[in-house]
C-alpha atoms as a PDB file:
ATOM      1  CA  UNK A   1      -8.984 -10.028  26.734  1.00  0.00           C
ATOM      2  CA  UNK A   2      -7.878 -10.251  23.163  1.00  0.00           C
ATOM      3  CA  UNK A   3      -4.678  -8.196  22.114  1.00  0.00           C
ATOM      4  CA  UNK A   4      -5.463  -4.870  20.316  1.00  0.00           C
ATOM      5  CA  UNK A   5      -6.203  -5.246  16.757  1.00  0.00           C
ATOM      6  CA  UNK A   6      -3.749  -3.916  14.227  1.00  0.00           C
ATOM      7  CA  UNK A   7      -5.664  -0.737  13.099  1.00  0.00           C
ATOM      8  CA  UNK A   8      -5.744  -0.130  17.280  1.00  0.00           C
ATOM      9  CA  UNK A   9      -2.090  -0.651  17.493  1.00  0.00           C
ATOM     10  CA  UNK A  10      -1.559   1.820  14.348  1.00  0.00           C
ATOM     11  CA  UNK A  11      -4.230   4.411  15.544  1.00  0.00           C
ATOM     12  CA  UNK A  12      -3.603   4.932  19.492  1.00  0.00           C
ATOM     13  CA  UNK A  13      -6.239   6.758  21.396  1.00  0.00           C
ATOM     14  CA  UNK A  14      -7.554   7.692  18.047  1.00  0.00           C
ATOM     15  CA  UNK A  15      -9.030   4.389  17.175  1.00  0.00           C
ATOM     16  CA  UNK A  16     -11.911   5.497  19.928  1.00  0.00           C
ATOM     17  CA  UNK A  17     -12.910   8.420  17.588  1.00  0.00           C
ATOM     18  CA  UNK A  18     -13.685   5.895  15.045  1.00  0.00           C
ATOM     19  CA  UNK A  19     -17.643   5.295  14.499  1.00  0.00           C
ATOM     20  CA  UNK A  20     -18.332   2.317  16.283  1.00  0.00           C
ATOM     21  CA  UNK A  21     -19.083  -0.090  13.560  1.00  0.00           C
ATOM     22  CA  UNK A  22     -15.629   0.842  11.773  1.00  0.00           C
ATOM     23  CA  UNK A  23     -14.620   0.073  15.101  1.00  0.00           C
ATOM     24  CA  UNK A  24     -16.210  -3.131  15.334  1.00  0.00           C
ATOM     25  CA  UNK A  25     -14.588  -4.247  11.764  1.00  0.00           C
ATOM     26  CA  UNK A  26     -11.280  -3.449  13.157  1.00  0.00           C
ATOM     27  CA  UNK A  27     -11.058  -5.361  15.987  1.00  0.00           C
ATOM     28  CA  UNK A  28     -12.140  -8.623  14.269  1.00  0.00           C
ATOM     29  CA  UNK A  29      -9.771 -11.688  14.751  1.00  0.00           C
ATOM     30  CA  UNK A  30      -9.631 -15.111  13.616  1.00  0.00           C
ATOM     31  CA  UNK A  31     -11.240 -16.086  10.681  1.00  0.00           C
ATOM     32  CA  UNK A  32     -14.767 -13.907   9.323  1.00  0.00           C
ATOM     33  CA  UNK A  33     -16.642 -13.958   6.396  1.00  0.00           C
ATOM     34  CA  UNK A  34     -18.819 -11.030   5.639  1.00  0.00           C
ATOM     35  CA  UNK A  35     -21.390  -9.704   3.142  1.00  0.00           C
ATOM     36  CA  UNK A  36     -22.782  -7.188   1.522  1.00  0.00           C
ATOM     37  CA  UNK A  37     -23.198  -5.491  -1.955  1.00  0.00           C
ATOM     38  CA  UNK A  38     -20.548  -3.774  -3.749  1.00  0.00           C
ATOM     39  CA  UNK A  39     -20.589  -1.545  -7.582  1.00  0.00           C
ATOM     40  CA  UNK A  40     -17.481  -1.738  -9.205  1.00  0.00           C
ATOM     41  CA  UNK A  41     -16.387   0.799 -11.812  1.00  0.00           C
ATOM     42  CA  UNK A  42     -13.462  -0.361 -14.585  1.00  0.00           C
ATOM     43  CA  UNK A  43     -10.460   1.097 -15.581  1.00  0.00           C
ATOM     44  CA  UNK A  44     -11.149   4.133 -17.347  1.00  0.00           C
ATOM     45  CA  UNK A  45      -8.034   3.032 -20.579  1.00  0.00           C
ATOM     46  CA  UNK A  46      -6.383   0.618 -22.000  1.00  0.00           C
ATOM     47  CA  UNK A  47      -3.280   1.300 -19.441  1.00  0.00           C
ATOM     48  CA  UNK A  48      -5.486   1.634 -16.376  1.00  0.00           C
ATOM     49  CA  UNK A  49      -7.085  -2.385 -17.485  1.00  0.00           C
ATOM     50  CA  UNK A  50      -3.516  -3.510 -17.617  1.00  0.00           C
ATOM     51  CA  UNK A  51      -2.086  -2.105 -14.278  1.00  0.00           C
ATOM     52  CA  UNK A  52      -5.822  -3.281 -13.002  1.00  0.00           C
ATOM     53  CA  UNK A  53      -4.335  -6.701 -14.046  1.00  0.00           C
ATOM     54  CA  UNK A  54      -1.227  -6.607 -12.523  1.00  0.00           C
ATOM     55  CA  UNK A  55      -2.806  -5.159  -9.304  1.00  0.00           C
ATOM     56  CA  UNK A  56      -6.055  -7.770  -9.305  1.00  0.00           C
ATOM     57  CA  UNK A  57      -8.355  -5.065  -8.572  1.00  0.00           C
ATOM     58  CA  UNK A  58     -11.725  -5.460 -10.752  1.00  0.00           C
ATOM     59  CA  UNK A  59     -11.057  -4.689 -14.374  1.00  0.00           C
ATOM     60  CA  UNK A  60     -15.378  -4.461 -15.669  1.00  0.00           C
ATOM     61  CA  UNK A  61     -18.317  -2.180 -14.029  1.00  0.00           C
ATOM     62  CA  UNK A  62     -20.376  -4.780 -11.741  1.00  0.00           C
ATOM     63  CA  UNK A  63     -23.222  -4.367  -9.461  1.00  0.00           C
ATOM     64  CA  UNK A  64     -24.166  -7.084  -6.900  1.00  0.00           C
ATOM     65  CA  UNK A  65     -23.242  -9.432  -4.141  1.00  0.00           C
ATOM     66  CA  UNK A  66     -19.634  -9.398  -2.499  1.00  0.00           C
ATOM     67  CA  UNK A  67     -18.170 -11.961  -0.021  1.00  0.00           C
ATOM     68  CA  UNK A  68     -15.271 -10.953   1.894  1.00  0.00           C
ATOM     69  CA  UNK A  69     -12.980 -13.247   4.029  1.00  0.00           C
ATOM     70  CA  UNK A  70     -10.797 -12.326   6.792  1.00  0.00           C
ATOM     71  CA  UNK A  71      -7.975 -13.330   8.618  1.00  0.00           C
ATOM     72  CA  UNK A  72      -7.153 -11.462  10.966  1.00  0.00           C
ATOM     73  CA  UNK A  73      -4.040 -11.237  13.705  1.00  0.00           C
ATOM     74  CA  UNK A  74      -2.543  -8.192  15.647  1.00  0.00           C
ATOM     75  CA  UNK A  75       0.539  -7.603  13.431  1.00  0.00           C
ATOM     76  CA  UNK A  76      -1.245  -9.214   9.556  1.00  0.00           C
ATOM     77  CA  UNK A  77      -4.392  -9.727   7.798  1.00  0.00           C
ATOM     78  CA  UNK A  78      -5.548 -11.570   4.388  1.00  0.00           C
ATOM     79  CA  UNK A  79      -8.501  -9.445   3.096  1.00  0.00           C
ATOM     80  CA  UNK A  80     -10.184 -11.668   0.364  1.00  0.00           C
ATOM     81  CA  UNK A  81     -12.783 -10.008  -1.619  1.00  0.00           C
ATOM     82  CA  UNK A  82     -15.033 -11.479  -3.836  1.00  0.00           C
ATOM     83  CA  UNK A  83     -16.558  -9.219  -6.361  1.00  0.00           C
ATOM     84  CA  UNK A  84     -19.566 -10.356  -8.722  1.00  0.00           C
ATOM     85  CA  UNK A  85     -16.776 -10.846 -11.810  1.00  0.00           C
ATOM     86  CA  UNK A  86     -13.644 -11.565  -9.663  1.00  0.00           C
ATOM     87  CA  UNK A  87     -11.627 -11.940  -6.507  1.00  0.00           C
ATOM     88  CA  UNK A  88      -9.171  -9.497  -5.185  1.00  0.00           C
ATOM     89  CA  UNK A  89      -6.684 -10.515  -2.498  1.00  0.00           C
ATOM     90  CA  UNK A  90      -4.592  -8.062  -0.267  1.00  0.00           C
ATOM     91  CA  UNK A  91      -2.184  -8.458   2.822  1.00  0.00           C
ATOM     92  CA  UNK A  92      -1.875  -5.772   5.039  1.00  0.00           C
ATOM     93  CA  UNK A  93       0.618  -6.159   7.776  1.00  0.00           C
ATOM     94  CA  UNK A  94       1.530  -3.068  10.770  1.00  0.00           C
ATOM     95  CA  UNK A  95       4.614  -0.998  10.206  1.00  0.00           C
ATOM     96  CA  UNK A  96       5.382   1.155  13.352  1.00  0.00           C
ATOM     97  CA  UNK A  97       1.987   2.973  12.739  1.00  0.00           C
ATOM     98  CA  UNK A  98       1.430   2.636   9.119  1.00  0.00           C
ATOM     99  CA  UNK A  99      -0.055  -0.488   7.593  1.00  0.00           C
ATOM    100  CA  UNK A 100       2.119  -2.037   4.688  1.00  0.00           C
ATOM    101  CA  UNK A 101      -0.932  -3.620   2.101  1.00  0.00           C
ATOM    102  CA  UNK A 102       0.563  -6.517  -0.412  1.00  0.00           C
ATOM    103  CA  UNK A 103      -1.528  -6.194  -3.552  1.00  0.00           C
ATOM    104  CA  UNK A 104      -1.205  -7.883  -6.855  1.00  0.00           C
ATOM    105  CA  UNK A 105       2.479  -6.794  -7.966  1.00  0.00           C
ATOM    106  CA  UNK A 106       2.364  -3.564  -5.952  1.00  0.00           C
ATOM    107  CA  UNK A 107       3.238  -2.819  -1.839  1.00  0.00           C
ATOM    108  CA  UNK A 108       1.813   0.531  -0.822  1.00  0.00           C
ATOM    109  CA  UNK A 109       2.225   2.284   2.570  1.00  0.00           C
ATOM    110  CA  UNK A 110      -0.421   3.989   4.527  1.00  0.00           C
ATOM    111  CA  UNK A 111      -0.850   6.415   7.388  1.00  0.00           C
ATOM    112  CA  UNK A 112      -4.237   6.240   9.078  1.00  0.00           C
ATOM    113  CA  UNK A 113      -6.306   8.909   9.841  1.00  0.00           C
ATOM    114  CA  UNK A 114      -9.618   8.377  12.218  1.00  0.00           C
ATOM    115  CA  UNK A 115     -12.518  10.872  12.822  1.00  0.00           C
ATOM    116  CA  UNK A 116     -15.525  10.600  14.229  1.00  0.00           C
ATOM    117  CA  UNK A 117     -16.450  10.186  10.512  1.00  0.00           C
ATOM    118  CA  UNK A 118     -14.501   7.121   9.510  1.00  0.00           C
ATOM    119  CA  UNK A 119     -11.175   5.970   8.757  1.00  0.00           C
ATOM    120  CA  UNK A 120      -8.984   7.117   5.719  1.00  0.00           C
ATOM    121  CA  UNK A 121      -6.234   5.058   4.444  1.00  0.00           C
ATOM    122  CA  UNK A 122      -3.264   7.950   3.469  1.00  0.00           C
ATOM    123  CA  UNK A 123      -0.469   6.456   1.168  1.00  0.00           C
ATOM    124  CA  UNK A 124       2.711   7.526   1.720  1.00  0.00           C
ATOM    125  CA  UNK A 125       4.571   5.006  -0.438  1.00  0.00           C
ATOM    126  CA  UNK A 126       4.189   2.770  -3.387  1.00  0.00           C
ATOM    127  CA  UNK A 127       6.469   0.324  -4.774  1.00  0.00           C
ATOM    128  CA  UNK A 128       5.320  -1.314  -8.397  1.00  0.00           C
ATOM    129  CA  UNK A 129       7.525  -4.361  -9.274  1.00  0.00           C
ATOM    130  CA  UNK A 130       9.642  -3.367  -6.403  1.00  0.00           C
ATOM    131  CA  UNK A 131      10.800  -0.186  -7.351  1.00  0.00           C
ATOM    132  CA  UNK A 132       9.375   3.018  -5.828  1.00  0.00           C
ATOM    133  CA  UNK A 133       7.080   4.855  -7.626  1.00  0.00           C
ATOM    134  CA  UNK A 134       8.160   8.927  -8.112  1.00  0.00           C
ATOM    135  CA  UNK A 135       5.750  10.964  -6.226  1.00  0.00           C
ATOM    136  CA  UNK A 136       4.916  12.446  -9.269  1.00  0.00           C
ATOM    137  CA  UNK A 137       3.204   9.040 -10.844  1.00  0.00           C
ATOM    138  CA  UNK A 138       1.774   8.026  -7.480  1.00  0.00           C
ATOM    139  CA  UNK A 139      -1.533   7.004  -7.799  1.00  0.00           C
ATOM    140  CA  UNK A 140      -4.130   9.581  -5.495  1.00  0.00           C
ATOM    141  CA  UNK A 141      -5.754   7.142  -3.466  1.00  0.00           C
ATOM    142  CA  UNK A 142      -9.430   7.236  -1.678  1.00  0.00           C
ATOM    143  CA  UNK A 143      -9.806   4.607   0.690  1.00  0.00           C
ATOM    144  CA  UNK A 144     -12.369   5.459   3.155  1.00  0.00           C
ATOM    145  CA  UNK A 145     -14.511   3.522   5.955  1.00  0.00           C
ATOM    146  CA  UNK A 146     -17.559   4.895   7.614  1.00  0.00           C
ATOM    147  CA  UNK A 147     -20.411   2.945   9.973  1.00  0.00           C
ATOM    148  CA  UNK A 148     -23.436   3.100  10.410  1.00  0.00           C
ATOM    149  CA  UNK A 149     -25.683   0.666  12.278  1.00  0.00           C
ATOM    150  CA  UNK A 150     -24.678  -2.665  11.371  1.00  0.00           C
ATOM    151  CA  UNK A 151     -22.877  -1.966   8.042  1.00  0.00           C
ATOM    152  CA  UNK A 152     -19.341  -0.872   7.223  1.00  0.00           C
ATOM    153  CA  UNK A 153     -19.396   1.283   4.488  1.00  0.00           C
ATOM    154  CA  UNK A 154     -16.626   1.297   2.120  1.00  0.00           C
ATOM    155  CA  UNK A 155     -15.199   3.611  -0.897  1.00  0.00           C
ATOM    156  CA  UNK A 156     -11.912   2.936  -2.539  1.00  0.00           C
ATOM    157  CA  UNK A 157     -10.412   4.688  -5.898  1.00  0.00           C
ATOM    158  CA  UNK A 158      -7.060   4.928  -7.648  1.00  0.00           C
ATOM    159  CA  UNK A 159      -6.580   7.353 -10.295  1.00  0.00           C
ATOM    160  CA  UNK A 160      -2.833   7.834 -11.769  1.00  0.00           C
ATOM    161  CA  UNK A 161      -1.656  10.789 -13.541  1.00  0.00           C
ATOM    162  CA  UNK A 162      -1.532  10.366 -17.124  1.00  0.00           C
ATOM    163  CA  UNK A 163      -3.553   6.843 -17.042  1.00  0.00           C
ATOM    164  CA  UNK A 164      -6.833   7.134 -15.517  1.00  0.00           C
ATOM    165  CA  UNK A 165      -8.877   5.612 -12.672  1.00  0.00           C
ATOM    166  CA  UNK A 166      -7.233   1.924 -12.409  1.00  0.00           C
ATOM    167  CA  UNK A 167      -9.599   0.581  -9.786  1.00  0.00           C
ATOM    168  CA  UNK A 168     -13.439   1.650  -8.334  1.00  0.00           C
ATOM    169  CA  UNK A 169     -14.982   0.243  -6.093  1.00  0.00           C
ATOM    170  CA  UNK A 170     -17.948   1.157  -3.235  1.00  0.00           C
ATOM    171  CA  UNK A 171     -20.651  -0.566  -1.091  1.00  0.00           C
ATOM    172  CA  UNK A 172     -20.968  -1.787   2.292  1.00  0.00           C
ATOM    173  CA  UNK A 173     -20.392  -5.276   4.780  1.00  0.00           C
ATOM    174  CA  UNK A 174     -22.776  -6.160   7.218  1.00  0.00           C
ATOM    175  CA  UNK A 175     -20.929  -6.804  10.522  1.00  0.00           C
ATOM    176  CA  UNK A 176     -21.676  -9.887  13.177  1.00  0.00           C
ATOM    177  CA  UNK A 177     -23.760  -8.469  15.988  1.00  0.00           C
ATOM    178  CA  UNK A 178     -21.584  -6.911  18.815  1.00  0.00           C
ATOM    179  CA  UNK A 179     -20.425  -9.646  21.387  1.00  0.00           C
END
């Protein structure tokens, strides 16, 4: 039996009232690539495009095709998504029972929250060039999962005070049949 999967070591007993396809998603190891279709939005100013740069997250509105690679362990994963205009790379590694994500120039912290709707991703912290952001510029964050069927859904959105939405993005994977 394979060692529980990061998001099972973060959640507990709560990762069972996860829908079973988020489920599914988050107890992938080794090496995956999935796809699906994804609609990106872009940065909604001129500041928003250029912390969109520094962050890697999609910086034009896109509809289409995405490919996304994972590699996955207990205690780190690479999530490698490729949008229809770009690619976006993240590490998230397990912290206690928050998951630390790499991105771009930025390292935010997240408490997770299941339901027998989905997953949210909660931040807690954000660093920006190493230094922590004041809670009053952090960024309000949706990151949310849901499953159903075969597909993972996804929505993700960062809007800071002052700036704007910085990153958009929504869609869904389809998942590898259950072993």
């Amino acid at each position: 039996m394979a060692e529980p999967s990061m998001y099972e070591r973060a959640l507990g007993a709560d990762f069972q009232r996860l829908p079973e396809a988020v489920q599914r998603f988050h107890r992938l190891q080794g090496a995956w690539t999935l796809t699906g279709e994804v609609e990106t939005e872009a940065p909604t100013t001129w500041l928003a495009r250029c912390l969109a740069w520094g962050l890697g997250t999609p910086r034009r509105a896109t509809r289409g095709a995405i490919r996304f690679e994972l590699l996955a362990s207990p205690t780190v994963e690479t999530w490698r998504r490729h949008f229809p205009a770009q690619s976006m790379q993240s590490t998230l590694r397990l912290q206690g029972r928050e998951l630390q994500e790499s991105l771009g120039l930025s390292r935010l912290r997240f408490r997770l929250a299941a339901s027998p709707q989905g997953l949210e991703m909660l931040l807690v912290e954000l660093h920006f060039l190493g230094l922590p952001c004041p809670r009053w510029l952090r960024p309000r964050i949706v990151a949310r999962e849901q499953g159903r069927g075969q597909r993972l859904h996804f929505e993700v959105s960062a809007d800071v005070p002052f700036i704007g939405r910085v990153a958009g993005y929504r869609g869904h994977l389809d998942l590898p049949e259950a072993p």
